[in-house]
C-alpha atoms as a PDB file:
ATOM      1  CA  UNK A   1      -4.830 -24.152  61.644  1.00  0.00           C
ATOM      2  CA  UNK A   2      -2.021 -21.244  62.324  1.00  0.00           C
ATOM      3  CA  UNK A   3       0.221 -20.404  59.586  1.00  0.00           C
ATOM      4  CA  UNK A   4       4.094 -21.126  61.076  1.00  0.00           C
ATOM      5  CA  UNK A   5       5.991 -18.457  59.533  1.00  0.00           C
ATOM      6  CA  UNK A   6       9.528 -18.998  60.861  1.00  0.00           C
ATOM      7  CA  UNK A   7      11.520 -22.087  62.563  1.00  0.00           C
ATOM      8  CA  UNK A   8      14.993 -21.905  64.041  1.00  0.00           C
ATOM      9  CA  UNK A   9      16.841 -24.476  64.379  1.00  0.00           C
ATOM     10  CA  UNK A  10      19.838 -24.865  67.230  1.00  0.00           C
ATOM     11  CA  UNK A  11      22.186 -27.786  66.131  1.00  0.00           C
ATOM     12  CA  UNK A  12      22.895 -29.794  69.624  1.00  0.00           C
ATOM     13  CA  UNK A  13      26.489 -31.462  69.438  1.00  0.00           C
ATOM     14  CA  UNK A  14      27.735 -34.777  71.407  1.00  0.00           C
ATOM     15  CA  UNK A  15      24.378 -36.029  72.417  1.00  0.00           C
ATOM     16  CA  UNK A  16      23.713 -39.260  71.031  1.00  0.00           C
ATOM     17  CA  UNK A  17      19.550 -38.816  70.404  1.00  0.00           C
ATOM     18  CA  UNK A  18      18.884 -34.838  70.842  1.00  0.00           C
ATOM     19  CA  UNK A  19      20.013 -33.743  67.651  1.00  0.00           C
ATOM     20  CA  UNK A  20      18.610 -29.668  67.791  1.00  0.00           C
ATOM     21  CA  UNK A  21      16.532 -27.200  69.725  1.00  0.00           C
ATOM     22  CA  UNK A  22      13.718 -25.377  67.545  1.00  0.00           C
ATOM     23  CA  UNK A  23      11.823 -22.971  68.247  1.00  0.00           C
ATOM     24  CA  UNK A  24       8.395 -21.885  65.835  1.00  0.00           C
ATOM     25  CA  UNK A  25       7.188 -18.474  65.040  1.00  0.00           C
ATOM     26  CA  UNK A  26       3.204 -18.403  64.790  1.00  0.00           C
ATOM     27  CA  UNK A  27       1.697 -15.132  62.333  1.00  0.00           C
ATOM     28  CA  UNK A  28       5.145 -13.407  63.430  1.00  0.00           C
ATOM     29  CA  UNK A  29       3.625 -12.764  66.566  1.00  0.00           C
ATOM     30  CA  UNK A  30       4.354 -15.529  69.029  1.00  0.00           C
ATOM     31  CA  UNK A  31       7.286 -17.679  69.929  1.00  0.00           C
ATOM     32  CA  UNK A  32       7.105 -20.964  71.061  1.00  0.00           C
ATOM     33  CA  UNK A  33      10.399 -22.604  71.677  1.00  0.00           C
ATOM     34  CA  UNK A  34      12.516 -25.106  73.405  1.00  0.00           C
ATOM     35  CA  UNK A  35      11.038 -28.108  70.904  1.00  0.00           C
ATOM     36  CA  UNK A  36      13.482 -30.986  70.721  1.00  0.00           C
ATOM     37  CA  UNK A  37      14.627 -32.640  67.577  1.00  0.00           C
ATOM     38  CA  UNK A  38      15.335 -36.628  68.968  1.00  0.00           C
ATOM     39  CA  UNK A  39      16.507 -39.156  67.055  1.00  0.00           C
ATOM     40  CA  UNK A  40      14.933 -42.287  68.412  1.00  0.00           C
ATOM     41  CA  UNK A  41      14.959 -46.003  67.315  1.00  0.00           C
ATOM     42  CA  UNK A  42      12.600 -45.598  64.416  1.00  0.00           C
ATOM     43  CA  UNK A  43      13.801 -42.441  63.130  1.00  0.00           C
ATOM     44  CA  UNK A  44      13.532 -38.373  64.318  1.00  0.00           C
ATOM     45  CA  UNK A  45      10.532 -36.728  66.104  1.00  0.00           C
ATOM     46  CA  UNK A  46       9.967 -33.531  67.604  1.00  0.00           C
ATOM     47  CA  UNK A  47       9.506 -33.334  71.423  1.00  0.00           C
ATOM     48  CA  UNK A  48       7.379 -30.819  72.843  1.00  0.00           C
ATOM     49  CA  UNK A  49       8.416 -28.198  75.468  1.00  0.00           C
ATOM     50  CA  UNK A  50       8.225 -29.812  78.550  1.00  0.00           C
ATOM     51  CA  UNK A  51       9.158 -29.136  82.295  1.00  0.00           C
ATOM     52  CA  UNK A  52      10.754 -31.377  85.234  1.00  0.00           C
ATOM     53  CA  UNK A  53       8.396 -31.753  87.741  1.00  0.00           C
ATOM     54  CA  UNK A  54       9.478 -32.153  91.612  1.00  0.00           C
ATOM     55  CA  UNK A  55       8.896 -36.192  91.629  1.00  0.00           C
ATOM     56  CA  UNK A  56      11.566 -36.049  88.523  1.00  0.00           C
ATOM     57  CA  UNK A  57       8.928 -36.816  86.082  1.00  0.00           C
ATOM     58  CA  UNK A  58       8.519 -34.336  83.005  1.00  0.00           C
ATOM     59  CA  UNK A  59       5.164 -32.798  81.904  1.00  0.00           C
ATOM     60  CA  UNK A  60       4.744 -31.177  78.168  1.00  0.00           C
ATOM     61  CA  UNK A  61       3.964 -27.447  78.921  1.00  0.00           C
ATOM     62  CA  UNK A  62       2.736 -26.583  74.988  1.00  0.00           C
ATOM     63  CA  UNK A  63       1.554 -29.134  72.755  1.00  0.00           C
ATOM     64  CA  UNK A  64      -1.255 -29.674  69.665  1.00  0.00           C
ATOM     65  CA  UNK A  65      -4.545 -30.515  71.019  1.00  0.00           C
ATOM     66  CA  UNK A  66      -4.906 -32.579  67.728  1.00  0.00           C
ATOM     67  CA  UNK A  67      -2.894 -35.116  65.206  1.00  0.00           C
ATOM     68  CA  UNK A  68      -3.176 -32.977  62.085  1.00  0.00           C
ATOM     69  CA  UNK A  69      -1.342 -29.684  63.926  1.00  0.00           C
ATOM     70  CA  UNK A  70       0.840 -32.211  65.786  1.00  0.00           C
ATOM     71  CA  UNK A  71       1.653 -33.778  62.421  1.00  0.00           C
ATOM     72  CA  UNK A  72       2.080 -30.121  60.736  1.00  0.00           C
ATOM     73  CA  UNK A  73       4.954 -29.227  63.380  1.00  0.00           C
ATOM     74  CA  UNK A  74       7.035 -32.381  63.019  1.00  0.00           C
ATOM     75  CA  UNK A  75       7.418 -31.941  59.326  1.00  0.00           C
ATOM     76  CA  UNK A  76       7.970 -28.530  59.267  1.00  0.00           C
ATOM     77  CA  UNK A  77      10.341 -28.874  62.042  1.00  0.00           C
ATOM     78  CA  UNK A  78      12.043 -31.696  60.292  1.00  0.00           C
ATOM     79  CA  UNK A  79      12.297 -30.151  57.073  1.00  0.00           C
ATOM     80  CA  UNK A  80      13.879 -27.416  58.904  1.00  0.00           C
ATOM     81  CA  UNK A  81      16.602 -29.463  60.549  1.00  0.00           C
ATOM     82  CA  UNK A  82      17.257 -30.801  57.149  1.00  0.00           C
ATOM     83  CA  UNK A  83      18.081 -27.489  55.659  1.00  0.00           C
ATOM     84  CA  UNK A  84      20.344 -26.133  58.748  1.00  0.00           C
ATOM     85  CA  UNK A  85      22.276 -29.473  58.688  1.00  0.00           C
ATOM     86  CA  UNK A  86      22.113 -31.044  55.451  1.00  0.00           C
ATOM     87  CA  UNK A  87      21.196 -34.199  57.148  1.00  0.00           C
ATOM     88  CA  UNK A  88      18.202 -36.339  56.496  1.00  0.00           C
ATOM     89  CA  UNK A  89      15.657 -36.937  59.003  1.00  0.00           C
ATOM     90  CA  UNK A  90      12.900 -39.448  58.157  1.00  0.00           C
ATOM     91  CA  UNK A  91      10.217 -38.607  60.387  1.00  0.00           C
ATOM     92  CA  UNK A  92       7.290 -41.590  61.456  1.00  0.00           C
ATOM     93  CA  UNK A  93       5.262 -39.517  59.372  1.00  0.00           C
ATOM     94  CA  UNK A  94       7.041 -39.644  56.002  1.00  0.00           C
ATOM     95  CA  UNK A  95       7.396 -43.214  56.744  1.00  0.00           C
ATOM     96  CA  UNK A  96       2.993 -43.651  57.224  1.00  0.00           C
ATOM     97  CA  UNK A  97       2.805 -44.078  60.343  1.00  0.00           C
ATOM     98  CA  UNK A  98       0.197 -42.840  62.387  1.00  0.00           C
ATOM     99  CA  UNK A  99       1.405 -40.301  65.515  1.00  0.00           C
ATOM    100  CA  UNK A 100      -0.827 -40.484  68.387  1.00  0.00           C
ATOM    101  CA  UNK A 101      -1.939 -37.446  70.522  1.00  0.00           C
ATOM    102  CA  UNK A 102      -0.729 -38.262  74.493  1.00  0.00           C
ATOM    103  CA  UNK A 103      -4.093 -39.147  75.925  1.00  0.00           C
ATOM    104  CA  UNK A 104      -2.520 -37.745  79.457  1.00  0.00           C
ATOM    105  CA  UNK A 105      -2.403 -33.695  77.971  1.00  0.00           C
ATOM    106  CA  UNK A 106      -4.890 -31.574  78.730  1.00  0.00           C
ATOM    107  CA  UNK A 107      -7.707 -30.995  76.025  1.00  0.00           C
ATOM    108  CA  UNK A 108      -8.789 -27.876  75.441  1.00  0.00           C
ATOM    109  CA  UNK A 109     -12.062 -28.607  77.389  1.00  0.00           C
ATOM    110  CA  UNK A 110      -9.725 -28.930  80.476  1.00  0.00           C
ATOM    111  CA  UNK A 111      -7.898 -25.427  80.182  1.00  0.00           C
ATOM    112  CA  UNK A 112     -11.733 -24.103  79.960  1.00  0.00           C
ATOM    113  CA  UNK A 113     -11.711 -23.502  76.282  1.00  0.00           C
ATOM    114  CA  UNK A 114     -14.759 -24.648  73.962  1.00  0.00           C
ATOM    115  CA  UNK A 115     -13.827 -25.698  70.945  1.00  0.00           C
ATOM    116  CA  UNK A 116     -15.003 -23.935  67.779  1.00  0.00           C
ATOM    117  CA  UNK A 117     -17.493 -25.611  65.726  1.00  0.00           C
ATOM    118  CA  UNK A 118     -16.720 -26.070  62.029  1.00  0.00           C
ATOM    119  CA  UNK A 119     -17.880 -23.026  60.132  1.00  0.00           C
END
């Protein structure tokens, strides 16, 4: 996995489910932002970057190819929002529950990676 070595958090105000805008710093090198903190019906995720498309639809532009890194983000993005707003945000994680990969994003196989074997 990468090591995420800074998260900022942008508190959004009068929106009834985005709650904040993150952004992650990977090794200090490499931004990736515009992550959404959502409160939804069963408690807060983190949404991907994502872009309209022309039918109106939206399409995640950055995401982890795999549950553990997926899982990684939201709780370090959570535990983030936490600390900028003082406000608790159970995530489906903390509660057990298992957070699915999309199966309609890319693998890495489709971008033209190979994946690296376990060493």
């Amino acid at each position: 996995m990468f090591n995420i070595t800074d998260i900022r958090i942008t508190k959004v105000d009068g929106d009834d489910k985005l709650k904040a805008f993150a952004a992650l710093v990977i090794e200090d090198c490499f931004l990736v932002g515009d992550l959404r903190v959502v409160e939804g019906e069963d408690g807060f995720f983190v949404a991907m970057p994502s872009r309209r498309k022309r039918d109106g639809s939206f399409k995640d532009i950055a995401y982890p190819l795999n549950n553990e890194l997926r899982e990684q983000i939201e709780e370090k993005v959570l535990l983030a929002y936490e600390t900028a707003t003082g406000r608790k945000a159970i995530s489906r994680i903390e509660r057990g529950e298992s957070v699915q990969v999309r199966p309609d994003l890319l693998g890495v196989e489709e971008f033209g990676f190979t994946p690296k074997s376990g060493s």
